[in-house]
PDB file of N, CA and C in Angstrom:
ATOM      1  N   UNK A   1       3.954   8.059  12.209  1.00  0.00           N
ATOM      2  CA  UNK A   1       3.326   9.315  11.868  1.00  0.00           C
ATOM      3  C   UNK A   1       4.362  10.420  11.951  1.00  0.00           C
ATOM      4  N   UNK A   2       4.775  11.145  11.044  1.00  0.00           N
ATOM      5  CA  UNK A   2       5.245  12.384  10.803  1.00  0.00           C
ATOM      6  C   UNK A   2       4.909  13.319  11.510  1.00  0.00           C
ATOM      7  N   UNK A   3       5.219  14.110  12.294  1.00  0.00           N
ATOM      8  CA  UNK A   3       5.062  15.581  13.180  1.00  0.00           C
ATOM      9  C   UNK A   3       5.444  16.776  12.237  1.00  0.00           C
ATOM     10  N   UNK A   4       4.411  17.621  11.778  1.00  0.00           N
ATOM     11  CA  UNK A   4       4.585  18.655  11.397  1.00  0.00           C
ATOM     12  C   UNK A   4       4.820  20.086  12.328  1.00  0.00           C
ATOM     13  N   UNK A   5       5.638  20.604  12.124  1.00  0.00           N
ATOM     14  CA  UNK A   5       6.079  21.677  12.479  1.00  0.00           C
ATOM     15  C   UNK A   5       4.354  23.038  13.067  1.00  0.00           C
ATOM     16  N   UNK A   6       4.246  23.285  13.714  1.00  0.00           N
ATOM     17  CA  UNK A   6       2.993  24.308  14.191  1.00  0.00           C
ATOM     18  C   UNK A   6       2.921  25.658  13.844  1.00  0.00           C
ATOM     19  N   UNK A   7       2.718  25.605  11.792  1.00  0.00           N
ATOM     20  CA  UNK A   7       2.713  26.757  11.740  1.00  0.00           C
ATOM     21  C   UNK A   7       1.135  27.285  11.236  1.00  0.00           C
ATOM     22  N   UNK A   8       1.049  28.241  10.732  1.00  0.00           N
ATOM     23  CA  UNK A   8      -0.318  28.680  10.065  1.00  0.00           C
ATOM     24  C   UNK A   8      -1.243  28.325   8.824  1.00  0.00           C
ATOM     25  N   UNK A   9       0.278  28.317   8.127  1.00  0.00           N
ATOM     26  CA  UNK A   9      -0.579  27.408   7.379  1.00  0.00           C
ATOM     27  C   UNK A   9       0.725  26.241   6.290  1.00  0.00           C
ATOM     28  N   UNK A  10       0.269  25.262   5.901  1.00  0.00           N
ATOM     29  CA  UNK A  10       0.441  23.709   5.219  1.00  0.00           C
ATOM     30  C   UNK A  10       0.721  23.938   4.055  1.00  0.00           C
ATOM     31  N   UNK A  11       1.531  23.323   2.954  1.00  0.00           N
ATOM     32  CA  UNK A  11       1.342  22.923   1.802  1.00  0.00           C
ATOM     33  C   UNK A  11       0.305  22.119   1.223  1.00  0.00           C
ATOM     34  N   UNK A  12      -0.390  21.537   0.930  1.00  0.00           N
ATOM     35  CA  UNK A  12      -1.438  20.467   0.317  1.00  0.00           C
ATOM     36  C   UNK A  12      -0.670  19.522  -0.540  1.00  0.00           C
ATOM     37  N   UNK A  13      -0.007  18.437   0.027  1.00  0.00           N
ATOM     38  CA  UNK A  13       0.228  17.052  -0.316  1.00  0.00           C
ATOM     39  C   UNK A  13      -0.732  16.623  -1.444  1.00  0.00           C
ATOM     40  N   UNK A  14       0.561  15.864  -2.276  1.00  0.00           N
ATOM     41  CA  UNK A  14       0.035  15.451  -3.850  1.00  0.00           C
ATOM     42  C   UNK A  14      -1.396  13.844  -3.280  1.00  0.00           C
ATOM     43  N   UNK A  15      -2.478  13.853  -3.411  1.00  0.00           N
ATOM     44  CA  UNK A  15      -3.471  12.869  -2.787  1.00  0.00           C
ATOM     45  C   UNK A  15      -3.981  11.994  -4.035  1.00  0.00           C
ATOM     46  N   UNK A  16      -3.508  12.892  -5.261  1.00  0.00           N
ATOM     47  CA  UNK A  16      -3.756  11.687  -6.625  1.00  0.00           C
ATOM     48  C   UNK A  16      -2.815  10.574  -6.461  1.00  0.00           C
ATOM     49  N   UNK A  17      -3.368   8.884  -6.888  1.00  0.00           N
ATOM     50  CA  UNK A  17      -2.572   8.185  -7.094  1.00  0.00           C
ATOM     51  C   UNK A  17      -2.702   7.077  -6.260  1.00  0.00           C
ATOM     52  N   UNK A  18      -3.159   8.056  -4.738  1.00  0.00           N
ATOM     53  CA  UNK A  18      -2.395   7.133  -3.369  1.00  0.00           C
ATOM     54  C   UNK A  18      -4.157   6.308  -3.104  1.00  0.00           C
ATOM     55  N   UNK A  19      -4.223   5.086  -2.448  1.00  0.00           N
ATOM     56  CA  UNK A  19      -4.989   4.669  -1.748  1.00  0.00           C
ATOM     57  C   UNK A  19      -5.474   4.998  -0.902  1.00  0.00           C
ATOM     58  N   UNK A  20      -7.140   5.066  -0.461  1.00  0.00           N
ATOM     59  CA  UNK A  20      -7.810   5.996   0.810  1.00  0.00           C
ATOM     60  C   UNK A  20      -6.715   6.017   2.015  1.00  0.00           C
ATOM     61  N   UNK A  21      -6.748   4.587   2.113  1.00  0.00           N
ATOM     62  CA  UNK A  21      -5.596   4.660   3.467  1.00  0.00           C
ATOM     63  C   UNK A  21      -4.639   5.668   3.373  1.00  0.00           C
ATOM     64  N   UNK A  22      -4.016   5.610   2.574  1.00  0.00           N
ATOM     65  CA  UNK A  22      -2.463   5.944   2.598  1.00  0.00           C
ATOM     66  C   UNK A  22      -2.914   7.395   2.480  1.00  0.00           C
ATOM     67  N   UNK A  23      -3.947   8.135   1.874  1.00  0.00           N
ATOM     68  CA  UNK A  23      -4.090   9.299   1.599  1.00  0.00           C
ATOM     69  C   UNK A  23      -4.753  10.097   3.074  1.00  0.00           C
ATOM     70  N   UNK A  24      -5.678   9.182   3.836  1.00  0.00           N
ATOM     71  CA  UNK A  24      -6.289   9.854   5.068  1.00  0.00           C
ATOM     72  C   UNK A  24      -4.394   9.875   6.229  1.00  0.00           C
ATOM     73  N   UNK A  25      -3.590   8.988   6.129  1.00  0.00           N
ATOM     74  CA  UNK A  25      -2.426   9.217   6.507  1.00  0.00           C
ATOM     75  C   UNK A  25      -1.211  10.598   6.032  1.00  0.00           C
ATOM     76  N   UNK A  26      -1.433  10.630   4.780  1.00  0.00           N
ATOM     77  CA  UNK A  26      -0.904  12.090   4.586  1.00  0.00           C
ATOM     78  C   UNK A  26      -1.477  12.721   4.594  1.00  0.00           C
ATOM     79  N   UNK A  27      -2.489  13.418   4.969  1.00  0.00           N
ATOM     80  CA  UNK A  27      -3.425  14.243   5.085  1.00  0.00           C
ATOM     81  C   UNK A  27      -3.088  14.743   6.535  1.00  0.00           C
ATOM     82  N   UNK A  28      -2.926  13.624   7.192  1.00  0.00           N
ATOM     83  CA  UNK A  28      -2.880  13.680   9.099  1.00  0.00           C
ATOM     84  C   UNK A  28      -1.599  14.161   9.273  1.00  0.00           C
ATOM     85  N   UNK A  29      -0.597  13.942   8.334  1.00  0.00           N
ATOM     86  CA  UNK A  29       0.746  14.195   8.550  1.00  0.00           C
ATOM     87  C   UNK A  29       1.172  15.736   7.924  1.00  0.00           C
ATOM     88  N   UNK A  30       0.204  15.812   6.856  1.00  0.00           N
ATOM     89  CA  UNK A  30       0.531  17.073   6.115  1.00  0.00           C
ATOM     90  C   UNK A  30      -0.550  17.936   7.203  1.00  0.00           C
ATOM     91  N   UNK A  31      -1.307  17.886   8.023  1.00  0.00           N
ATOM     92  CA  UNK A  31      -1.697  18.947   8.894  1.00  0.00           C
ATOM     93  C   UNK A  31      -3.289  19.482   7.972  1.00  0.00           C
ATOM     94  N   UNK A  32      -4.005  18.295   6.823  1.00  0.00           N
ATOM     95  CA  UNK A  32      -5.378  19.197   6.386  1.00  0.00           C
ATOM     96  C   UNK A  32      -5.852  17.840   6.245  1.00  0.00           C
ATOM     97  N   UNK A  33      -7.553  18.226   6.395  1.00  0.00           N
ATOM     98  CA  UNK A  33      -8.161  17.352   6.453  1.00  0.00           C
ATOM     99  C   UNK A  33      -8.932  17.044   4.812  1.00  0.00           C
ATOM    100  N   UNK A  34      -9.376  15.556   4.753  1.00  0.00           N
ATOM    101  CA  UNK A  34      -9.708  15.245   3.513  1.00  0.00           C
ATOM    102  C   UNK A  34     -11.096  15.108   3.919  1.00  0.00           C
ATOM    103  N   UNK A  35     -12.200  15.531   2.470  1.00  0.00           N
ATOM    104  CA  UNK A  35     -13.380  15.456   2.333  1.00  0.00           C
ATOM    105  C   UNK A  35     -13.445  14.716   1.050  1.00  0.00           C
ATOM    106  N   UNK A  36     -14.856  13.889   1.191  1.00  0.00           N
ATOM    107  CA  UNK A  36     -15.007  13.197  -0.143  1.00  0.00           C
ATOM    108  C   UNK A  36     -16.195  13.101  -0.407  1.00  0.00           C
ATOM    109  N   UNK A  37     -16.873  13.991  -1.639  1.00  0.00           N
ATOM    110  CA  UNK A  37     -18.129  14.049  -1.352  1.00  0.00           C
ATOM    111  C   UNK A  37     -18.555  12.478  -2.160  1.00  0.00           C
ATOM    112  N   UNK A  38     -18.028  12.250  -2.739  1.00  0.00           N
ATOM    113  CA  UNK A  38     -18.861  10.679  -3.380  1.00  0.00           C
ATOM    114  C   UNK A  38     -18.227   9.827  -2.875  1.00  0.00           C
ATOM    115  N   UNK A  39     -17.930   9.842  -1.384  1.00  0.00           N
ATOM    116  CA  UNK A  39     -17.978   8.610  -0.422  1.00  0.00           C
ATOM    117  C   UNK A  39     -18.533   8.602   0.878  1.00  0.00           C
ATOM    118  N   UNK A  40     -19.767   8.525   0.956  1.00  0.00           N
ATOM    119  CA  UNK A  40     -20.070   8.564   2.205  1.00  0.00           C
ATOM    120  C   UNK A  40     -19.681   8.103   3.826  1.00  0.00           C
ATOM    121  N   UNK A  41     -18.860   6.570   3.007  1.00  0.00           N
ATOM    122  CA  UNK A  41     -18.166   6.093   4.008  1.00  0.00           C
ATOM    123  C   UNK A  41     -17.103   5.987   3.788  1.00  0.00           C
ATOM    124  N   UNK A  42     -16.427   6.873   3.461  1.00  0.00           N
ATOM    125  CA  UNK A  42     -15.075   7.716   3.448  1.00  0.00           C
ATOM    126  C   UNK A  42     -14.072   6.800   4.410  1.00  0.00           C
ATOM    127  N   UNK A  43     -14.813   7.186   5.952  1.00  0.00           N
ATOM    128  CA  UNK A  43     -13.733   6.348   7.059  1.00  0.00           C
ATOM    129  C   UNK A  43     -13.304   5.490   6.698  1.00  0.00           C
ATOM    130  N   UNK A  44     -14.399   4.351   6.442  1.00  0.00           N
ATOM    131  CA  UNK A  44     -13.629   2.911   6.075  1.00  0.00           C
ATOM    132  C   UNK A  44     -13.237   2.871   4.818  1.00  0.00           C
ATOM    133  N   UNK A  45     -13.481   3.298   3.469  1.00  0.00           N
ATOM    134  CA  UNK A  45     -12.577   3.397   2.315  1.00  0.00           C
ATOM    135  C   UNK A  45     -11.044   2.856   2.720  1.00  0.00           C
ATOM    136  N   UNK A  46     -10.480   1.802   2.303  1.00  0.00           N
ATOM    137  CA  UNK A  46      -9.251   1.173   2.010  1.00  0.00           C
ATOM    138  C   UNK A  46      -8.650   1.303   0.527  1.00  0.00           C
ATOM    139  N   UNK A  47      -9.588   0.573  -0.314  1.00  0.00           N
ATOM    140  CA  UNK A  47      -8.480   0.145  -1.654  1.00  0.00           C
ATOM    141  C   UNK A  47      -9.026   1.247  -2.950  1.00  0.00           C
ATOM    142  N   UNK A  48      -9.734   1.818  -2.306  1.00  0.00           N
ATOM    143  CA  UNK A  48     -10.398   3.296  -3.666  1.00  0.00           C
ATOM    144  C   UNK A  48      -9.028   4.341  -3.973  1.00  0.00           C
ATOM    145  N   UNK A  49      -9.051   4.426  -4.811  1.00  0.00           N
ATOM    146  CA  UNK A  49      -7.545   5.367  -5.377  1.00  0.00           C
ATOM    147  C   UNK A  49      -8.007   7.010  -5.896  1.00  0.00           C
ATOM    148  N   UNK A  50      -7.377   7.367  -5.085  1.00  0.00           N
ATOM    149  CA  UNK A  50      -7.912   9.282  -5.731  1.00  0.00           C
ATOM    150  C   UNK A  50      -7.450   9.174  -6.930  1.00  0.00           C
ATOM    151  N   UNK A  51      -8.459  10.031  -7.659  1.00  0.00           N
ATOM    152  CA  UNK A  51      -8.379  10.187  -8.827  1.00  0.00           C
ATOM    153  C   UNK A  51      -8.284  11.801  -9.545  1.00  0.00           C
ATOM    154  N   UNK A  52      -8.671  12.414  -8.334  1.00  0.00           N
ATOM    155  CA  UNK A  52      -8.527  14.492  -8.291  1.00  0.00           C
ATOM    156  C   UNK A  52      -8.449  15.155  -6.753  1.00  0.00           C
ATOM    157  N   UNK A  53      -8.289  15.611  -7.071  1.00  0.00           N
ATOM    158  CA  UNK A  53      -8.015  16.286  -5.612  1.00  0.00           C
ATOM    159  C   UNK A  53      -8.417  18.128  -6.112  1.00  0.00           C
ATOM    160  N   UNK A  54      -9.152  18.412  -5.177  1.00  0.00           N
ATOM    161  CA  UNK A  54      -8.872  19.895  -4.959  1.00  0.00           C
ATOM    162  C   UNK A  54      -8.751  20.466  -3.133  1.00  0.00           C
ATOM    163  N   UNK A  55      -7.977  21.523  -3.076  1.00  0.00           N
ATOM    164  CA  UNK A  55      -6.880  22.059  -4.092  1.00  0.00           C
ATOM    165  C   UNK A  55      -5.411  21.463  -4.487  1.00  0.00           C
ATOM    166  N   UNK A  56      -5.130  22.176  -5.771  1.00  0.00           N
ATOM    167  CA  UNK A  56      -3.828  20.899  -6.091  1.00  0.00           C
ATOM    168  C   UNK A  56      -3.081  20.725  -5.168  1.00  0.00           C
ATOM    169  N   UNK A  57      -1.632  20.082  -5.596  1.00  0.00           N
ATOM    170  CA  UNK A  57      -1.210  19.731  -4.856  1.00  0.00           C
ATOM    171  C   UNK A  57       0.128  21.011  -4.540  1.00  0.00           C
ATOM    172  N   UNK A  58       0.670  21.480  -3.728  1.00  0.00           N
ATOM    173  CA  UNK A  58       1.468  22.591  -3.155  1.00  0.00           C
ATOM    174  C   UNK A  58       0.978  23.929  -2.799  1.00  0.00           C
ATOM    175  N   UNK A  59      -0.303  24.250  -3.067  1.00  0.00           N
ATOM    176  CA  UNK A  59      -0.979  24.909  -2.966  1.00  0.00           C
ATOM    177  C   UNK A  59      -1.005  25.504  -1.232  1.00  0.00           C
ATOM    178  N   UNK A  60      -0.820  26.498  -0.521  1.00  0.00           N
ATOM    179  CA  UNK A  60      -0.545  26.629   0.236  1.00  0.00           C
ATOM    180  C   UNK A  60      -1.665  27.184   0.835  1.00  0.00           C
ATOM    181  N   UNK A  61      -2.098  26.352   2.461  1.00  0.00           N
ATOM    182  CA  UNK A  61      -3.962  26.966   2.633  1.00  0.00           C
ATOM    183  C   UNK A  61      -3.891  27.019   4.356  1.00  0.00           C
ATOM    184  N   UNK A  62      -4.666  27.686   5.076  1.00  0.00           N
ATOM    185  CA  UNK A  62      -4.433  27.082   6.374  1.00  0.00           C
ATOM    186  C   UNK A  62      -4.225  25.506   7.361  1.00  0.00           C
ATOM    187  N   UNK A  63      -3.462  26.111   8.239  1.00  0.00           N
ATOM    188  CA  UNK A  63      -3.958  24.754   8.958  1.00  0.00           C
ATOM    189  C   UNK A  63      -4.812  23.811   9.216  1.00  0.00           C
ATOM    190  N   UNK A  64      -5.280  22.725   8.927  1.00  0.00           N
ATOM    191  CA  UNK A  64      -6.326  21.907   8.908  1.00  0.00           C
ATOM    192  C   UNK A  64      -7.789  22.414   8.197  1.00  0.00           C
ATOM    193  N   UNK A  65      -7.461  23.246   7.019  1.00  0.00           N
ATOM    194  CA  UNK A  65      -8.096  23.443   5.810  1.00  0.00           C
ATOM    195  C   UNK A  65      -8.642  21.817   4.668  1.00  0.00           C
ATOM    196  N   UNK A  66      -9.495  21.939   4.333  1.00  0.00           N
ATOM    197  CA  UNK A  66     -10.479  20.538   4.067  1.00  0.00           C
ATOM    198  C   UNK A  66      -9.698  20.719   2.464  1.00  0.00           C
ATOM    199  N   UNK A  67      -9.390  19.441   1.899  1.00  0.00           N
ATOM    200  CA  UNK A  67      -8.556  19.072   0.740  1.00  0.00           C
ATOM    201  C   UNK A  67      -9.977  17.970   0.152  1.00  0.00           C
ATOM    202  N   UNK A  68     -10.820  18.379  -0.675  1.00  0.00           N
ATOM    203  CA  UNK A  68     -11.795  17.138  -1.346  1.00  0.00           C
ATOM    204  C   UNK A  68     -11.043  16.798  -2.759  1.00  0.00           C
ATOM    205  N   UNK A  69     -10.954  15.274  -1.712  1.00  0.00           N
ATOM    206  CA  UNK A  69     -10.598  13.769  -3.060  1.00  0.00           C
ATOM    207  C   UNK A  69     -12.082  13.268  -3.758  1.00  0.00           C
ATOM    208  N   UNK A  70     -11.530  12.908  -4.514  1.00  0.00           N
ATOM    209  CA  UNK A  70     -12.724  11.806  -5.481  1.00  0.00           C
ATOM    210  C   UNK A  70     -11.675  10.977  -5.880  1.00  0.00           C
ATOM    211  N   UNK A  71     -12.183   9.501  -5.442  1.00  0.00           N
ATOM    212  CA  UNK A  71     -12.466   8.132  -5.665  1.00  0.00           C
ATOM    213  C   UNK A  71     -12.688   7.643  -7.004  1.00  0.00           C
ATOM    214  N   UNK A  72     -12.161   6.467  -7.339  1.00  0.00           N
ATOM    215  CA  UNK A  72     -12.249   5.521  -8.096  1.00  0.00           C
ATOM    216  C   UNK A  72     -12.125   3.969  -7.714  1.00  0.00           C
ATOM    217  N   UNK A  73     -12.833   3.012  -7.756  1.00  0.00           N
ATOM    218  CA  UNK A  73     -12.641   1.812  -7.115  1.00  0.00           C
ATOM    219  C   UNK A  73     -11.486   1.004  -8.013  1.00  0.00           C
ATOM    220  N   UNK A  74     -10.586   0.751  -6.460  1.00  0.00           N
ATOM    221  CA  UNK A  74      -9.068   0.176  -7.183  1.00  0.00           C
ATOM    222  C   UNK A  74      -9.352  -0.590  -8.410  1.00  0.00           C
ATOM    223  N   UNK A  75     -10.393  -1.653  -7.838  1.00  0.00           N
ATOM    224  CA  UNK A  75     -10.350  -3.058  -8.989  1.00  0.00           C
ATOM    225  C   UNK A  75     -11.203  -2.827  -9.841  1.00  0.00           C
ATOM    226  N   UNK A  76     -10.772  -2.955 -11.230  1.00  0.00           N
ATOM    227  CA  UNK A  76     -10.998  -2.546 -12.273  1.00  0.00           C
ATOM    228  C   UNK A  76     -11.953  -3.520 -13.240  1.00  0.00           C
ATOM    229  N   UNK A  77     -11.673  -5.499 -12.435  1.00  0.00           N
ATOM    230  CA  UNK A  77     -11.552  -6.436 -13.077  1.00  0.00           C
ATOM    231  C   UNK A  77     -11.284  -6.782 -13.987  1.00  0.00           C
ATOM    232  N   UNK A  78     -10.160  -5.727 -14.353  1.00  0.00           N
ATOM    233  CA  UNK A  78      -9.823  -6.512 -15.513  1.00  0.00           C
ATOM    234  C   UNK A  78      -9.014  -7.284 -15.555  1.00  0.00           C
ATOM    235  N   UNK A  79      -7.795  -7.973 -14.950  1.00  0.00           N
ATOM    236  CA  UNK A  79      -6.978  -8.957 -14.646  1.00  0.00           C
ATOM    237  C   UNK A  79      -6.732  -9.219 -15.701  1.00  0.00           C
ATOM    238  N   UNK A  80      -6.292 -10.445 -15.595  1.00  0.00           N
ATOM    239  CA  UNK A  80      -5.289 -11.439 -16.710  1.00  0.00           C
ATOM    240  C   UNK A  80      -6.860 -12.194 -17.795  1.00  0.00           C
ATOM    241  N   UNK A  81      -8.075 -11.493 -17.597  1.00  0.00           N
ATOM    242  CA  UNK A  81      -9.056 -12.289 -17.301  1.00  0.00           C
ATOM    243  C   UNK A  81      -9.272 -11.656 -19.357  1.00  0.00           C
ATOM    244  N   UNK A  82      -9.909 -12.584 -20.294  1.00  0.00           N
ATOM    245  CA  UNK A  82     -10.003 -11.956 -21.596  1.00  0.00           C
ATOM    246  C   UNK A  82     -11.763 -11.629 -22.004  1.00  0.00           C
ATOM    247  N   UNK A  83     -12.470 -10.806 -22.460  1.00  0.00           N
ATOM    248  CA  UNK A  83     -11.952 -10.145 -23.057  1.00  0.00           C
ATOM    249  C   UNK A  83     -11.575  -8.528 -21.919  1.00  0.00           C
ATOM    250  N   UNK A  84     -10.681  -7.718 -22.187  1.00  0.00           N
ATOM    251  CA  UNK A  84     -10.360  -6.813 -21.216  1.00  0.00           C
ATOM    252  C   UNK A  84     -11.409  -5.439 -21.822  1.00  0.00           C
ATOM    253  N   UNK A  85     -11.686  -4.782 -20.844  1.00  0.00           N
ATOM    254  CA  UNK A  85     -12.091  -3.518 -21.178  1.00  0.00           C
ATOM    255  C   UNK A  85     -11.174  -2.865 -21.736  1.00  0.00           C
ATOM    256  N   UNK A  86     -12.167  -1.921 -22.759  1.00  0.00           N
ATOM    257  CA  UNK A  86     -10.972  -0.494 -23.480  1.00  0.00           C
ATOM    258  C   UNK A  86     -10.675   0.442 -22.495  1.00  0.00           C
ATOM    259  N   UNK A  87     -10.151   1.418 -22.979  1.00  0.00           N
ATOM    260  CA  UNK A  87     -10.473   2.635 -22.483  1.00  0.00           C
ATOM    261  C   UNK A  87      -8.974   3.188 -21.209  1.00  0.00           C
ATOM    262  N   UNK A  88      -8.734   4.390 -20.800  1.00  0.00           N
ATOM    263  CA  UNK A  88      -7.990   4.463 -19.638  1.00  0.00           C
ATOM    264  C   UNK A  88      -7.620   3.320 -18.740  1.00  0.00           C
ATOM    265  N   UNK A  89      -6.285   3.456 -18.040  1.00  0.00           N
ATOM    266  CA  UNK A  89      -6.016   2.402 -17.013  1.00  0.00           C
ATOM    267  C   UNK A  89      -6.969   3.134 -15.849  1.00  0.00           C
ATOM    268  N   UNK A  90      -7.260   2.217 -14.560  1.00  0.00           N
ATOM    269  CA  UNK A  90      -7.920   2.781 -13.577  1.00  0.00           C
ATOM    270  C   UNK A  90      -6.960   3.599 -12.708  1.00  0.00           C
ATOM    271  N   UNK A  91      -8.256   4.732 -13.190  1.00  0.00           N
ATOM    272  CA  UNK A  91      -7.699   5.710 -11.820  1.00  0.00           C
ATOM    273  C   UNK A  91      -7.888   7.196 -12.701  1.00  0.00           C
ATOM    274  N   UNK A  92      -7.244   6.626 -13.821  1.00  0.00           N
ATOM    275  CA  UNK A  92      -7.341   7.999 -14.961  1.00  0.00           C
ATOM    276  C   UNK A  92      -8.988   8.119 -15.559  1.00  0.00           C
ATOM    277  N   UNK A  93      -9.398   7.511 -15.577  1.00  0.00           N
ATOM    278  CA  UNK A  93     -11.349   7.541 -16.006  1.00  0.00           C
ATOM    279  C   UNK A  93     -11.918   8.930 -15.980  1.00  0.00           C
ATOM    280  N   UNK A  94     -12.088   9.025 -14.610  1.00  0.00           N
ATOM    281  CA  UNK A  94     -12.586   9.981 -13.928  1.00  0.00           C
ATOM    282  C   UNK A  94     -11.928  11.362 -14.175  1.00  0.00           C
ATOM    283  N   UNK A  95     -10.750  11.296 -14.361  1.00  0.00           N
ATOM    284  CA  UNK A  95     -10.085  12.634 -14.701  1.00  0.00           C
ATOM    285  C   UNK A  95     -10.563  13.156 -16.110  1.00  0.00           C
ATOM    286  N   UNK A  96     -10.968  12.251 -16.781  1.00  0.00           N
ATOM    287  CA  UNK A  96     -10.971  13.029 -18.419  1.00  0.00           C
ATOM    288  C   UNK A  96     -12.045  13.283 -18.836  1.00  0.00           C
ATOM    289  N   UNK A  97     -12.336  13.787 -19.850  1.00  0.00           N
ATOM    290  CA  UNK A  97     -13.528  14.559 -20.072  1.00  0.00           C
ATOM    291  C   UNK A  97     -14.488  13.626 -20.702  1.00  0.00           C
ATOM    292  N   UNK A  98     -15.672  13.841 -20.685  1.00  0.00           N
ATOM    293  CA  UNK A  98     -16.756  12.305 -21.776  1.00  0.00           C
ATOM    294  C   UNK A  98     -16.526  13.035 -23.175  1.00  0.00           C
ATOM    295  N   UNK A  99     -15.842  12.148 -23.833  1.00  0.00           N
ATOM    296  CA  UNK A  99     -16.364  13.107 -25.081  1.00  0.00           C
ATOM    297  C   UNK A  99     -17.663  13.212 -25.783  1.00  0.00           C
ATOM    298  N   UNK A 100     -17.367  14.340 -26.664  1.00  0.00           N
ATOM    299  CA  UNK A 100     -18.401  15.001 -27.387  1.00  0.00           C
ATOM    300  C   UNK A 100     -18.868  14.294 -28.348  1.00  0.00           C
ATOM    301  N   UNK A 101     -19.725  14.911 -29.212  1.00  0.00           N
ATOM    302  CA  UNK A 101     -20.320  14.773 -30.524  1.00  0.00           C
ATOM    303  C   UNK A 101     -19.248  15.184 -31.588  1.00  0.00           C
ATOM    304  N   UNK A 102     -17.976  14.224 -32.331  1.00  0.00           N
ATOM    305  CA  UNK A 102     -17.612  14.980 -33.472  1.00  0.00           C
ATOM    306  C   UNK A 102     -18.103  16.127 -34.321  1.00  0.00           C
ATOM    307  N   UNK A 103     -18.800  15.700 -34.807  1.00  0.00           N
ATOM    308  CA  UNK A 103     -19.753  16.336 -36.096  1.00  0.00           C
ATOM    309  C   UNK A 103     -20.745  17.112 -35.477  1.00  0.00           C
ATOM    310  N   UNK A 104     -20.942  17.720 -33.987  1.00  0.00           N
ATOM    311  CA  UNK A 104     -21.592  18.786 -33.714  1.00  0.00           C
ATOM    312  C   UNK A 104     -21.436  19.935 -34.414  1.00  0.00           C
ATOM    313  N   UNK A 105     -20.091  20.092 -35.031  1.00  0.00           N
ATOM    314  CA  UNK A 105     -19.728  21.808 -35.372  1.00  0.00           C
ATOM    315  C   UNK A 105     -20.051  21.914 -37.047  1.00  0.00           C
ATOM    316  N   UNK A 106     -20.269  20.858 -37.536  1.00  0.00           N
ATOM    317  CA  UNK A 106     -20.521  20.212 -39.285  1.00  0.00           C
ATOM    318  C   UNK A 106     -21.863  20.821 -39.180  1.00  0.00           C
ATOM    319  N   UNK A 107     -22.902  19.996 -38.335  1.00  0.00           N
ATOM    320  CA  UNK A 107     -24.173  19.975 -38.310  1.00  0.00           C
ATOM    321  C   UNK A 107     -24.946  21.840 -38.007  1.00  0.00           C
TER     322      UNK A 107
END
């Protein structure tokens, strides 16, 4: 574990990318705490991968100021396994927007 320096206030560590674990660990090290509202059982979360974070990441906030991740479940199933799902690799899903109706603006 990393010892941060005792000041007022933290940078906010990049939390996209990383695994619950690894992310409730920089969180502890970067000096702010993580909230997740679509995980209730947050604690035990292991292999779920953030997928957003607010606030971004360098963003400068007080000391042990609450950083909310959202989740995506690591396994995707899609493996070596055929036929594969379309769409984003996992993790990116959740970040993008649903799209629209083309032809809303025609109509």
């Amino acid at each position: 574990m990393r010892i941060t320096p005792k000041s007022s206030e933290v940078r906010v560590p990049r939390f996209v990318g990383l695994m619950a674990v690894d992310a409730r660990e920089a969180a502890e090290a970067g000096g702010v705490l993580l909230v997740a509202p679509d995980r209730p059982d947050f604690a035990r979360t292991v292999v779920d991968y953030v997928v957003r974070q607010y606030p971004p990441p360098g963003v400068e906030v007080p000391r042990g100021a609450a950083v909310t991740v959202w989740f995506e479940l690591g396994d995707d199933g899609g493996g070596v396994r055929e036929p594969r799902r379309g769409g984003p690799p996992p993790g990116l899903r959740r970040a993008l927007d649903e799209p629209g109706d083309p032809f809303a603006v025609l109509r």
